[in-house]
N, C-alpha and C. Protein backbone atom coordinates (compact mmCIF):
# COMPACT_ATOMS: atom_id res chain seq x y z
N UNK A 1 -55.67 8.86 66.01
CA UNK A 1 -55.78 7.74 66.92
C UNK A 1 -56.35 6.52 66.22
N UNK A 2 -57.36 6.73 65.69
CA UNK A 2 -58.04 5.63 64.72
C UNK A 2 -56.55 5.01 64.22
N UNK A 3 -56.00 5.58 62.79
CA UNK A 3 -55.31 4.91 62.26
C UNK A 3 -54.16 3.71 63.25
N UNK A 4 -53.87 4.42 64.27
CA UNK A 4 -53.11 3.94 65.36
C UNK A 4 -53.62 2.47 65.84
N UNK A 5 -54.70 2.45 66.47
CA UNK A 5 -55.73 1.33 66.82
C UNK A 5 -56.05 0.50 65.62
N UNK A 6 -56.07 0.69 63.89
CA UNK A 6 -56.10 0.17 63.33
C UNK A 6 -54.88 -0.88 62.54
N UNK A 7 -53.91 -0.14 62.79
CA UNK A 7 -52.15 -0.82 62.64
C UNK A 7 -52.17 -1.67 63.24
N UNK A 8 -52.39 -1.23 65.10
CA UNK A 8 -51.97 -2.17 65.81
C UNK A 8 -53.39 -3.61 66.19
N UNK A 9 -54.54 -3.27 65.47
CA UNK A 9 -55.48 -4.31 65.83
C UNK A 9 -55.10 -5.21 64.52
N UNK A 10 -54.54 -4.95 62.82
CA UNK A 10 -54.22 -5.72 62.21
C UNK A 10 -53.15 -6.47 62.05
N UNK A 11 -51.86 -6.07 62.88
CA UNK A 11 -50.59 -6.74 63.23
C UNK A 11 -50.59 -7.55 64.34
N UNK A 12 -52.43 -7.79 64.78
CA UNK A 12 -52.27 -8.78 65.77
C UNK A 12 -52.77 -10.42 64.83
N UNK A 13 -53.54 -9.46 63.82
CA UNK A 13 -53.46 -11.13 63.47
C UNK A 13 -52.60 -11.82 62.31
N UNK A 14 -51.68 -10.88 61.97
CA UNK A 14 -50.13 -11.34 61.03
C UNK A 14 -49.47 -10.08 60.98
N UNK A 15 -48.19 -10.04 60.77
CA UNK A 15 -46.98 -9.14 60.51
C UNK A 15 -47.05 -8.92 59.41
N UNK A 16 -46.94 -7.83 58.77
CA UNK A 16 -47.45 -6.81 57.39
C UNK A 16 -46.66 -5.76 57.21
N UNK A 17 -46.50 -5.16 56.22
CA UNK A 17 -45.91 -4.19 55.99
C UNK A 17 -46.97 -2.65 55.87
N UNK A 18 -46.39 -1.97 55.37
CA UNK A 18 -47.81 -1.01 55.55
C UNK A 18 -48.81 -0.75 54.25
N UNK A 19 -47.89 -0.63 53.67
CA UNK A 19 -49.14 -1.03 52.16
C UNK A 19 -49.95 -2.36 52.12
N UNK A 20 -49.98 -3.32 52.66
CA UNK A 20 -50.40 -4.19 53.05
C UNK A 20 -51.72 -4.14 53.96
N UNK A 21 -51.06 -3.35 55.28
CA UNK A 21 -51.89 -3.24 56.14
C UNK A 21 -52.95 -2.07 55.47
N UNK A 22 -52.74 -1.26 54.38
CA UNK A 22 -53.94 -0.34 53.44
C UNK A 22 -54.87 -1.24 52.88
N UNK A 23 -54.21 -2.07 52.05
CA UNK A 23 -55.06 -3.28 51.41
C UNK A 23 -55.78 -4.20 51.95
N UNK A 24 -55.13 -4.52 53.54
CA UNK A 24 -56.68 -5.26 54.47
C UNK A 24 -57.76 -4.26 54.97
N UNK A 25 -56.92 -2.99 55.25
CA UNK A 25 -57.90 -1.89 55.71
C UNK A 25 -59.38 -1.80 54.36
N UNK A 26 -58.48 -1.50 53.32
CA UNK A 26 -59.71 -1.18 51.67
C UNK A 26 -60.49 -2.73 51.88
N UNK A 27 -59.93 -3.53 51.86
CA UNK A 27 -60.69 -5.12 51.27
C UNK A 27 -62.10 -5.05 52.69
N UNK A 28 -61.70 -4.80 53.93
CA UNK A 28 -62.59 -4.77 54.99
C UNK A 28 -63.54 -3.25 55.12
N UNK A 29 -62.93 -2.42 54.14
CA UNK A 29 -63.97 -1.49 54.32
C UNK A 29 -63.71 -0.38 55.33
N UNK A 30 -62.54 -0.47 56.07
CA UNK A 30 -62.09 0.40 56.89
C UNK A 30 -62.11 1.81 56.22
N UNK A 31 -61.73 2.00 55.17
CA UNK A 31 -61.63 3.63 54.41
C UNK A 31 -62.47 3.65 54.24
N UNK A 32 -63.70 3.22 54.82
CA UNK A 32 -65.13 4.42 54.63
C UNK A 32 -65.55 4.72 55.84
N UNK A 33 -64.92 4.14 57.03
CA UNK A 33 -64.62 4.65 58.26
C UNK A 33 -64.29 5.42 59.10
N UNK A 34 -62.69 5.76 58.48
CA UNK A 34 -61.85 5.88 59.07
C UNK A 34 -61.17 6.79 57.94
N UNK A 35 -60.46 8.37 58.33
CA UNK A 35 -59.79 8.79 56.98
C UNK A 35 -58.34 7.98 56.35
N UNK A 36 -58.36 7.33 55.66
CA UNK A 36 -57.34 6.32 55.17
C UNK A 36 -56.10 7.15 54.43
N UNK A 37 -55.09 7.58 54.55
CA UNK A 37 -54.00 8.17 53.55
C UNK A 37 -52.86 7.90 53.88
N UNK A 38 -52.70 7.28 52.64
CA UNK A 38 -51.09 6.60 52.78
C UNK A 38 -50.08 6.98 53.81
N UNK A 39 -50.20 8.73 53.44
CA UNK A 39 -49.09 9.40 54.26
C UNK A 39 -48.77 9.12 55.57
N UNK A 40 -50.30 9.40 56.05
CA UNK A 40 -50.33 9.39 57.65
C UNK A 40 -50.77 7.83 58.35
N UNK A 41 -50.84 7.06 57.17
CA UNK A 41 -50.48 5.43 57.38
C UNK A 41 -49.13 5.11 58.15
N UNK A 42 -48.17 5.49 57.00
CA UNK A 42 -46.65 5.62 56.84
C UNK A 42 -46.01 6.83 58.12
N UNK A 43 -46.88 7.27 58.32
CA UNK A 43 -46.34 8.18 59.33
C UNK A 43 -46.92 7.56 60.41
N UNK A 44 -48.08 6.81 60.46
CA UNK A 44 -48.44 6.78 62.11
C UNK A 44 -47.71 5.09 62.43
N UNK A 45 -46.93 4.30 61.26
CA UNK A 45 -46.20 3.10 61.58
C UNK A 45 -44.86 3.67 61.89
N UNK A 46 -44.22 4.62 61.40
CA UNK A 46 -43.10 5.02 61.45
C UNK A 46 -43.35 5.84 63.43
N UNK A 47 -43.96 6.03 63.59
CA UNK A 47 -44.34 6.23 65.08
C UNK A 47 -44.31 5.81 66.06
N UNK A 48 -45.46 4.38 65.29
CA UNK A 48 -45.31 3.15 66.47
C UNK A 48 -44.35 2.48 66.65
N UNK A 49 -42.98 2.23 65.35
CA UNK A 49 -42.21 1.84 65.39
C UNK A 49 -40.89 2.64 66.71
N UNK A 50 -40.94 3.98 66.49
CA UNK A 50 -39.72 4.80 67.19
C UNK A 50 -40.64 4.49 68.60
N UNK A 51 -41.59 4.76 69.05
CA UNK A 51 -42.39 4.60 70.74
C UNK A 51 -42.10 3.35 70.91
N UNK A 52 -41.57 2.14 69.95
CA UNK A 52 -41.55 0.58 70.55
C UNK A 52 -42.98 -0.25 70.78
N UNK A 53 -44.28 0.21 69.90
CA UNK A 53 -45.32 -0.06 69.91
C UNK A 53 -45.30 -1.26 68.57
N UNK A 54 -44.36 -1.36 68.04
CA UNK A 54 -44.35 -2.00 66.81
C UNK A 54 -42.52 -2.06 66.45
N UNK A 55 -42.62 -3.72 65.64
CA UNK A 55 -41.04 -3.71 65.49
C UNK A 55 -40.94 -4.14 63.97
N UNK A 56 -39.46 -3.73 63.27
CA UNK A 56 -39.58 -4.41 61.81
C UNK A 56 -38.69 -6.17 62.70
N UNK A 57 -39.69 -6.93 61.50
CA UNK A 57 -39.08 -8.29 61.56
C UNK A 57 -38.34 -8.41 60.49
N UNK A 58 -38.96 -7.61 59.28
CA UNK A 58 -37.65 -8.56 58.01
C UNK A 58 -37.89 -7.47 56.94
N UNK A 59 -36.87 -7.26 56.21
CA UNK A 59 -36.71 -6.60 55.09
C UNK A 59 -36.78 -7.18 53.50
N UNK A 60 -37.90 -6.72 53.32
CA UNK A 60 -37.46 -7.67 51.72
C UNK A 60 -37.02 -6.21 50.74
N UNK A 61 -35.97 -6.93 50.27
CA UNK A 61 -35.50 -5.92 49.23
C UNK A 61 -35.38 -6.43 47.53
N UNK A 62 -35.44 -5.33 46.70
CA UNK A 62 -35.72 -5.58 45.13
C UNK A 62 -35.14 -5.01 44.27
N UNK A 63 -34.50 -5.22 43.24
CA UNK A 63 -33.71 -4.42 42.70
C UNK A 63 -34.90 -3.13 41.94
N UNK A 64 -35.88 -3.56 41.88
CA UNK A 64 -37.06 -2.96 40.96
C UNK A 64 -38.01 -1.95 42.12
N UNK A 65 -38.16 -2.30 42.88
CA UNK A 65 -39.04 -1.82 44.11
C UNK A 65 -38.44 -1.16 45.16
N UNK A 66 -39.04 -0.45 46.06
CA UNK A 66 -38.64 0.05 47.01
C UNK A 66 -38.52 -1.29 48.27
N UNK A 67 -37.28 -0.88 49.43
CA UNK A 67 -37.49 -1.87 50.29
C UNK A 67 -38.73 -2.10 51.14
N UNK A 68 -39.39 -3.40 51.44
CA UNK A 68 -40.29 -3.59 52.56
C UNK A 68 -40.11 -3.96 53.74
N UNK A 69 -40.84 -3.15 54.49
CA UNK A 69 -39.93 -3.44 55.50
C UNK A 69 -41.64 -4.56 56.45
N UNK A 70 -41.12 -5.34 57.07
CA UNK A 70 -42.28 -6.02 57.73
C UNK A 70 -42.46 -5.95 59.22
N UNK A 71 -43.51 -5.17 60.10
CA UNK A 71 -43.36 -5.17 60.90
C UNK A 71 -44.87 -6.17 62.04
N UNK A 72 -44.26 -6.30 62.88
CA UNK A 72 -44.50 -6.87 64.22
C UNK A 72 -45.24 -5.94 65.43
N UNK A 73 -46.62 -6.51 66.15
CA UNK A 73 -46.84 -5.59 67.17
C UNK A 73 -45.96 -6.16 68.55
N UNK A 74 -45.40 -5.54 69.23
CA UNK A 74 -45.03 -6.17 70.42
C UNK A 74 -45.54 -5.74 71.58
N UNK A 75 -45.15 -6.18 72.90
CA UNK A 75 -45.84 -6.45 73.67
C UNK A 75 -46.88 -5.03 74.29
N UNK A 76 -45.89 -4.17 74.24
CA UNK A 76 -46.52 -2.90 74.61
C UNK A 76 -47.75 -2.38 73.52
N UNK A 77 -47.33 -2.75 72.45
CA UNK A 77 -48.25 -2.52 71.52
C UNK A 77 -49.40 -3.54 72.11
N UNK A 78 -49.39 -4.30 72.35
CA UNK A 78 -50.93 -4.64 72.50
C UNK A 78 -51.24 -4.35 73.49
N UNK A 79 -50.57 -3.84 74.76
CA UNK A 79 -51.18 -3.07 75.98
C UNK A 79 -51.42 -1.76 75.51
N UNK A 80 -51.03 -0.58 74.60
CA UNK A 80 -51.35 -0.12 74.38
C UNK A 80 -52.98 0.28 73.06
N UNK A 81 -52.81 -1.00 72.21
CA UNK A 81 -53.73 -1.57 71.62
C UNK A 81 -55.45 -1.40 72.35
N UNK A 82 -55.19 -1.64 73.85
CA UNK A 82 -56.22 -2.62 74.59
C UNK A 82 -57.08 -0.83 74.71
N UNK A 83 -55.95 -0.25 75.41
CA UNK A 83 -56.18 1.19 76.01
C UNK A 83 -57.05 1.94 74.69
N UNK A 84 -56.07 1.90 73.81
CA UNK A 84 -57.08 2.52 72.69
C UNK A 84 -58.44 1.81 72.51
N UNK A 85 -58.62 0.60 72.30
CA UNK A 85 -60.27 0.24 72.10
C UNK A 85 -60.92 0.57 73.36
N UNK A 86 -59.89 0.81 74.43
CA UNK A 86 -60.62 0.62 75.79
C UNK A 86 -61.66 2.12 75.64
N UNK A 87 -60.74 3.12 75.30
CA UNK A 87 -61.12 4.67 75.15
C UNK A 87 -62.25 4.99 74.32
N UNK A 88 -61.88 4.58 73.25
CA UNK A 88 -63.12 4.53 72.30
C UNK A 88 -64.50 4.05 72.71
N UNK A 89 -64.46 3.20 73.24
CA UNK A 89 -65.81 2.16 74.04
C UNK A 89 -66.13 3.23 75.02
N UNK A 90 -65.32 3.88 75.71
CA UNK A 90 -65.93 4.94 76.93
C UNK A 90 -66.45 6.12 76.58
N UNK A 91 -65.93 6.41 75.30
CA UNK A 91 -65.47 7.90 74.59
C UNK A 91 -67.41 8.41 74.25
N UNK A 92 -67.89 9.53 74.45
CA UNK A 92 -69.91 9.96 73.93
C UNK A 92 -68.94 10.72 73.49
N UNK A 93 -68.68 10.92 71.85
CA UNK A 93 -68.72 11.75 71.21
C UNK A 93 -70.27 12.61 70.44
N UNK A 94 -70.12 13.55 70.40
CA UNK A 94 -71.48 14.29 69.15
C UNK A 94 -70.61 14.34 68.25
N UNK A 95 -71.60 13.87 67.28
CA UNK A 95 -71.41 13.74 65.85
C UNK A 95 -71.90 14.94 64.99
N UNK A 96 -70.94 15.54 64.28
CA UNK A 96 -71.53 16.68 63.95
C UNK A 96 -71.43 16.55 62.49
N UNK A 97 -72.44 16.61 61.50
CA UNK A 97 -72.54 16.19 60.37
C UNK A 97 -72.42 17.49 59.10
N UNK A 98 -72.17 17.18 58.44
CA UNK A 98 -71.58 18.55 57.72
C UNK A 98 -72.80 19.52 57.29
N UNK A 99 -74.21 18.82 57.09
CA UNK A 99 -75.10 19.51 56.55
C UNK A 99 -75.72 20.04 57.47
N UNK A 100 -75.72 19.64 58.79
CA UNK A 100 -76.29 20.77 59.99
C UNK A 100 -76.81 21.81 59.76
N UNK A 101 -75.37 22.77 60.08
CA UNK A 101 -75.05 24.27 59.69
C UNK A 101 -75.82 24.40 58.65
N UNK A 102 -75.51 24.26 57.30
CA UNK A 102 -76.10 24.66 56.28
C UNK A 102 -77.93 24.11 55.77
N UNK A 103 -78.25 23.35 56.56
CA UNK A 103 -79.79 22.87 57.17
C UNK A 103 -79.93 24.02 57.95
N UNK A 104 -79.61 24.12 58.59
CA UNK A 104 -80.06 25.79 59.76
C UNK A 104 -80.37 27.01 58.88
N UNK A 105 -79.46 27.35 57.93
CA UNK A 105 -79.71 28.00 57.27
C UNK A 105 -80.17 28.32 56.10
N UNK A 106 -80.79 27.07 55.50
CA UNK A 106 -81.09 26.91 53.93
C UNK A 106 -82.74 27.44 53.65
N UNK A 107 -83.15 27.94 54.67
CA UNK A 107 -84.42 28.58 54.56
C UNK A 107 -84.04 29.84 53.72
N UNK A 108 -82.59 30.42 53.27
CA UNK A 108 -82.39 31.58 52.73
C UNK A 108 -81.58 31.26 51.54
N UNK A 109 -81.89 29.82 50.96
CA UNK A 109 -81.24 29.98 49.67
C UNK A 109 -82.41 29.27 48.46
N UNK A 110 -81.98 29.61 47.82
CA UNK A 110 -82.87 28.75 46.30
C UNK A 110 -83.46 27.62 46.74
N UNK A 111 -84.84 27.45 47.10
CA UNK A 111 -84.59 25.82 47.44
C UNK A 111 -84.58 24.92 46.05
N UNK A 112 -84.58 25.40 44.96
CA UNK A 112 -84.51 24.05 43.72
C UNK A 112 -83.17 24.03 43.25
N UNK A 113 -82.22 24.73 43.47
CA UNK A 113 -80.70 24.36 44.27
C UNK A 113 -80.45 23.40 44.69
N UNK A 114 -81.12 23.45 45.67
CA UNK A 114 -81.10 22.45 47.25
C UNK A 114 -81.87 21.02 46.60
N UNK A 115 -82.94 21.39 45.82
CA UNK A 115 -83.68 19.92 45.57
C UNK A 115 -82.69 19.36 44.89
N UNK A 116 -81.69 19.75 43.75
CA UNK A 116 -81.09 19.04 42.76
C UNK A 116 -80.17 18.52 43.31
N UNK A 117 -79.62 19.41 44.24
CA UNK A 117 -78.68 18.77 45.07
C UNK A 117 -78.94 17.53 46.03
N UNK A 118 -80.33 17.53 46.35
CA UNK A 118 -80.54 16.39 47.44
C UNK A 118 -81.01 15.53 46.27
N UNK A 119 -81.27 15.83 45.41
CA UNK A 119 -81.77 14.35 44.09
C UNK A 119 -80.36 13.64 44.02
N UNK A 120 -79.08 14.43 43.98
CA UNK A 120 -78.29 13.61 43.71
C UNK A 120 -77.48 12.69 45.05
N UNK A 121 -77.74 13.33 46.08
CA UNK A 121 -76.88 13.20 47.09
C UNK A 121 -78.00 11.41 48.15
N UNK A 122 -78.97 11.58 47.58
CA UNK A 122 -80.07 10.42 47.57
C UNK A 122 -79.87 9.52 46.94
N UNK A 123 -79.26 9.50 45.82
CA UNK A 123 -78.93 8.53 44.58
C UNK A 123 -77.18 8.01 45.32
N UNK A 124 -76.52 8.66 45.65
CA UNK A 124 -75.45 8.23 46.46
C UNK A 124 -75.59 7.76 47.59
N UNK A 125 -76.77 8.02 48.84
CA UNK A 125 -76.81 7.42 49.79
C UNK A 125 -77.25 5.90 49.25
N UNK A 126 -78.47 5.72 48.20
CA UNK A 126 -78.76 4.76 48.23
C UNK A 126 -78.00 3.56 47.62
N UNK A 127 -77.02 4.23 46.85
CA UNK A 127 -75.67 3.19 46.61
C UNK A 127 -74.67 3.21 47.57
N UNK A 128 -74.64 3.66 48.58
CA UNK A 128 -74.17 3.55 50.11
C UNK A 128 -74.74 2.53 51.05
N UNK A 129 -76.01 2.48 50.88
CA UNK A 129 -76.65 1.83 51.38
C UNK A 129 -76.24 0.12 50.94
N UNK A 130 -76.79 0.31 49.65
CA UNK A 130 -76.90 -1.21 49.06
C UNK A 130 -74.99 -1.71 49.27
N UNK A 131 -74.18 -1.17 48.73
CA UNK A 131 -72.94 -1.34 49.37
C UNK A 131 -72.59 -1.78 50.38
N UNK A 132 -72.86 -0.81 52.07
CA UNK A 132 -72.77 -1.33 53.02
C UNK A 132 -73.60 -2.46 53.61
N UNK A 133 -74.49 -2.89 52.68
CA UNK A 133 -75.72 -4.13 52.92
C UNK A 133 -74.50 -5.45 52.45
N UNK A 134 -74.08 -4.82 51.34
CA UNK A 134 -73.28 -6.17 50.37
C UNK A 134 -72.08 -6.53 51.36
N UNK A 135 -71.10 -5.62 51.48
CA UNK A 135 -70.09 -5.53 52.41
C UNK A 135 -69.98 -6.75 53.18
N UNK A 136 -71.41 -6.37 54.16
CA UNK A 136 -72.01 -7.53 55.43
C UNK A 136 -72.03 -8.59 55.26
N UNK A 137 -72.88 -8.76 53.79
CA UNK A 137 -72.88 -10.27 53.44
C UNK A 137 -71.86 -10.61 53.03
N UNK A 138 -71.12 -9.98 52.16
CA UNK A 138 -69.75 -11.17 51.67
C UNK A 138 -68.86 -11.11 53.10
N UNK A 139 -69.27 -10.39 54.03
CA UNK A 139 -67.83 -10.76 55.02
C UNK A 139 -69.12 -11.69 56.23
N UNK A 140 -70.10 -12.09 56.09
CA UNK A 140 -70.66 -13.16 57.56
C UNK A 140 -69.81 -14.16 58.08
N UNK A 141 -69.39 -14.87 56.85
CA UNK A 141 -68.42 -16.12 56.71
C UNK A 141 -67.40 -15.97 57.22
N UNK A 142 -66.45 -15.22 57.04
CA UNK A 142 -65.25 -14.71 56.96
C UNK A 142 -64.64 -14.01 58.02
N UNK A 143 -65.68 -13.16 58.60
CA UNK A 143 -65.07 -12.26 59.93
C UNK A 143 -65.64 -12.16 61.39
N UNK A 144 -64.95 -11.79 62.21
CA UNK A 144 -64.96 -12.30 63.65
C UNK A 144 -66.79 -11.49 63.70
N UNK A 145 -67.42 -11.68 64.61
CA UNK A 145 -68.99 -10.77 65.30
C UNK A 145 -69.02 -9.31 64.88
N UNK A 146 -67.51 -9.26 65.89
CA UNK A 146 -66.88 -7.71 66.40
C UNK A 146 -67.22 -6.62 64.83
N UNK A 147 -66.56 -7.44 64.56
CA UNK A 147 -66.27 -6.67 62.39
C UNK A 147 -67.87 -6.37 61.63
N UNK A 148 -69.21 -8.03 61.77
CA UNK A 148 -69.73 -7.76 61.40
C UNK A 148 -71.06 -6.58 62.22
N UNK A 149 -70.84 -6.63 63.64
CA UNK A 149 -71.79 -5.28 64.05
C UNK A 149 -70.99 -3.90 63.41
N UNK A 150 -69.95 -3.64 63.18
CA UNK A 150 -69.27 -2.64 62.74
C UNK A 150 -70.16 -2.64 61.11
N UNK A 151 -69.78 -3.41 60.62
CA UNK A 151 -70.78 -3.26 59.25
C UNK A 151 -72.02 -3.23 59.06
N UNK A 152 -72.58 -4.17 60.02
CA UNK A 152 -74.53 -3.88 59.88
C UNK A 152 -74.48 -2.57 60.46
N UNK A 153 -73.70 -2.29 61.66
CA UNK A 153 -73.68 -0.34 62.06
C UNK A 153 -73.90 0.13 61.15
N UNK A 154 -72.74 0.39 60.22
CA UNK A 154 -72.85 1.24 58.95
C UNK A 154 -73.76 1.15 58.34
N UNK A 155 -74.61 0.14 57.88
CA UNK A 155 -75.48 0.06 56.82
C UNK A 155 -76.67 0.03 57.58
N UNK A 156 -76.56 0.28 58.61
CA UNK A 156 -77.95 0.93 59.45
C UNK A 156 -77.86 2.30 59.51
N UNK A 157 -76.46 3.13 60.08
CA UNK A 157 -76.69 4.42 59.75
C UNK A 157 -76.92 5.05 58.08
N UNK A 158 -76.37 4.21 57.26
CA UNK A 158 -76.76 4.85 56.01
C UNK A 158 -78.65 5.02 55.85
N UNK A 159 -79.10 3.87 56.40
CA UNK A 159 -80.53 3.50 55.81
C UNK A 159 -80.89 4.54 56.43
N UNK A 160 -80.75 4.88 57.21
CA UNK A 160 -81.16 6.22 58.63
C UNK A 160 -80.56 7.83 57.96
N UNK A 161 -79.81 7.85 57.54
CA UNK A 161 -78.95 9.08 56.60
C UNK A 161 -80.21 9.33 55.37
N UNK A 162 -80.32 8.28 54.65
CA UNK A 162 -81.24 8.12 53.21
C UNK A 162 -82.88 8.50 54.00
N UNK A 163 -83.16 7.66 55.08
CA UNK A 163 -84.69 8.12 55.47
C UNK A 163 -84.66 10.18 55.86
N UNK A 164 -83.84 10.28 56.13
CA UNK A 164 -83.56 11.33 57.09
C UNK A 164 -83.29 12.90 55.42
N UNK A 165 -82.77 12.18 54.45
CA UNK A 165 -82.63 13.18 52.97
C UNK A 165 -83.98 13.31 52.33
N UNK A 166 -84.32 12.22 52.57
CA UNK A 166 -85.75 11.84 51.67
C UNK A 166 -86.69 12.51 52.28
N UNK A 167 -87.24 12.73 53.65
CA UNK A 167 -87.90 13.35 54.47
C UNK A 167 -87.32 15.08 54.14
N UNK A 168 -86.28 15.52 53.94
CA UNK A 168 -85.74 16.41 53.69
C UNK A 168 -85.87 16.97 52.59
N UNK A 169 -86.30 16.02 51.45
CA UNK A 169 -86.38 16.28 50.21
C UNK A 169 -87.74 16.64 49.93
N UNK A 170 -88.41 16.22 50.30
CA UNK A 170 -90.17 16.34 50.51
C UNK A 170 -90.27 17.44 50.78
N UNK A 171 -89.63 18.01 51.84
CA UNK A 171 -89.93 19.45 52.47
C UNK A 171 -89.30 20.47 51.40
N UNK A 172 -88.49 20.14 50.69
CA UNK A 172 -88.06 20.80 49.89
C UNK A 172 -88.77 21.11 48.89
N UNK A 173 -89.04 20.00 48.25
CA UNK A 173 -90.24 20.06 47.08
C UNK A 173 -91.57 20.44 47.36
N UNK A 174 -91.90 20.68 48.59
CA UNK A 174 -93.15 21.31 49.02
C UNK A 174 -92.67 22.82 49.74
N UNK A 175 -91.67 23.32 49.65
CA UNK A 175 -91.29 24.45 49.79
C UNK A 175 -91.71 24.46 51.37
N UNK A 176 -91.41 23.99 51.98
CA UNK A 176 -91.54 23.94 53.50
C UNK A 176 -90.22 24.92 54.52
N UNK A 177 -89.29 24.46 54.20
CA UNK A 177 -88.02 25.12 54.78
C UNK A 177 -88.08 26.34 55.91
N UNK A 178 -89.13 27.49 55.21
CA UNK A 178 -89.01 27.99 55.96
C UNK A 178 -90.19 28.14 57.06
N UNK A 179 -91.49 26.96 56.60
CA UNK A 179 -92.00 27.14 57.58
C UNK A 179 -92.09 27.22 59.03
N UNK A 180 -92.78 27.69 60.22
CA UNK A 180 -92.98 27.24 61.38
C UNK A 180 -94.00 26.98 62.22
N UNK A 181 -94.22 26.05 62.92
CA UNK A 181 -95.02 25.54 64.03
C UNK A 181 -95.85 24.35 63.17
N UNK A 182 -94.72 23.55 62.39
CA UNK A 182 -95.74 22.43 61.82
C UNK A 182 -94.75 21.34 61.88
N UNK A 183 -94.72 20.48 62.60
CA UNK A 183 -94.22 19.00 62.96
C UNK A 183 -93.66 18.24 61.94
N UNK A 184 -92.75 17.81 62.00
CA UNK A 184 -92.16 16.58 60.72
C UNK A 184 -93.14 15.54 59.80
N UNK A 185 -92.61 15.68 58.94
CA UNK A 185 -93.66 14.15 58.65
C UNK A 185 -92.51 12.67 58.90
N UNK A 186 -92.57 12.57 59.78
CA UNK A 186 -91.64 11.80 60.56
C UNK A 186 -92.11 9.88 59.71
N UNK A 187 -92.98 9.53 58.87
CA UNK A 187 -93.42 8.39 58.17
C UNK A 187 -92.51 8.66 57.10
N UNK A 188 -91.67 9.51 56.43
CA UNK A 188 -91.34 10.01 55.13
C UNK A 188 -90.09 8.49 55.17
């Protein structure tokens, strides 16, 4: 659905082809969002196109290249457009994060395993972080409100991801894991 809502929210503000519409998606940061793959790019335009959610306007062809084909949202597409952001805005999903599960259970493995692993996975949030900080700023100028709460989002949940490893990491290095009946150090 994402990719869907993302076709049709960038063919509202010019007609694109679909490799195109990848390259505003990457330049805005959408593929760290959203799972981005060509395939199911190309498959979810080839979709909107047969439902009448989207039309080709023009073909450019090359003796060297494959044809492009350029398409158009039309009208249904943006009533259907509306419905999708509409859903999303209504939608309480739980977020279920991959390290959960294996947090539940890591009281039964090596924890200096686990530390090396969170040394490195800390060093990536915090270039996640500074990233989604940069992101924000080079797009203030440039993009509608809507775009930049979507980005300070992100680079608020990262800062919140990194407080949340680091606190994690402590307990690790103090061999805590498997303790019980002793409270977070929730300042970490």
């Amino acid at each position: 659905m994402s990719m869907k809502l993302a076709i049709l929210g960038l063919l509202q503000e010019r007609n694109m082809h679909p490799y195109e519409i990848t390259l505003v998606m990457k330049e805005r940061g959408m593929d760290r969002i959203t799972k981005l793959q060509m395939g199911s790019l190309y498959y979810a335009v080839d979709k909107l196109a047969i439902e009448g959610y989207i039309e080709a306007v023009e073909t450019i062809s090359s003796p060297d290249r494959p044809d492009k084909t350029i398409y158009r949202i039309t009208e249904t597409g943006y009533v259907l457009f509306e419905q999708l952001v509409l859903h999303q805005f209504k939608k309480n999903e739980t977020v279920y994060h991959p390290l959960y599960m294996a947090l539940a259970l890591s009281r039964h493995v090596d924890q200096s395993k686990i530390e090396k692993l969170l040394e490195v996975r800390i060093r990536e949030t915090e270039h996640l972080v500074n990233l989604a900080y940069q992101v924000y700023e080079e797009h203030v100028a440039i993009v509608p409100r809507s775009a930049l709460h979507l980005m300070y989002g992100r680079y608020e949940h990262s800062v919140t991801e990194l407080k949340w490893l680091k606190r994690l990491y402590e307990d690790v290095l103090d061999r805590k894991l498997s303790d019980v009946g002793t409270p977070l150090n929730e300042e970490a």
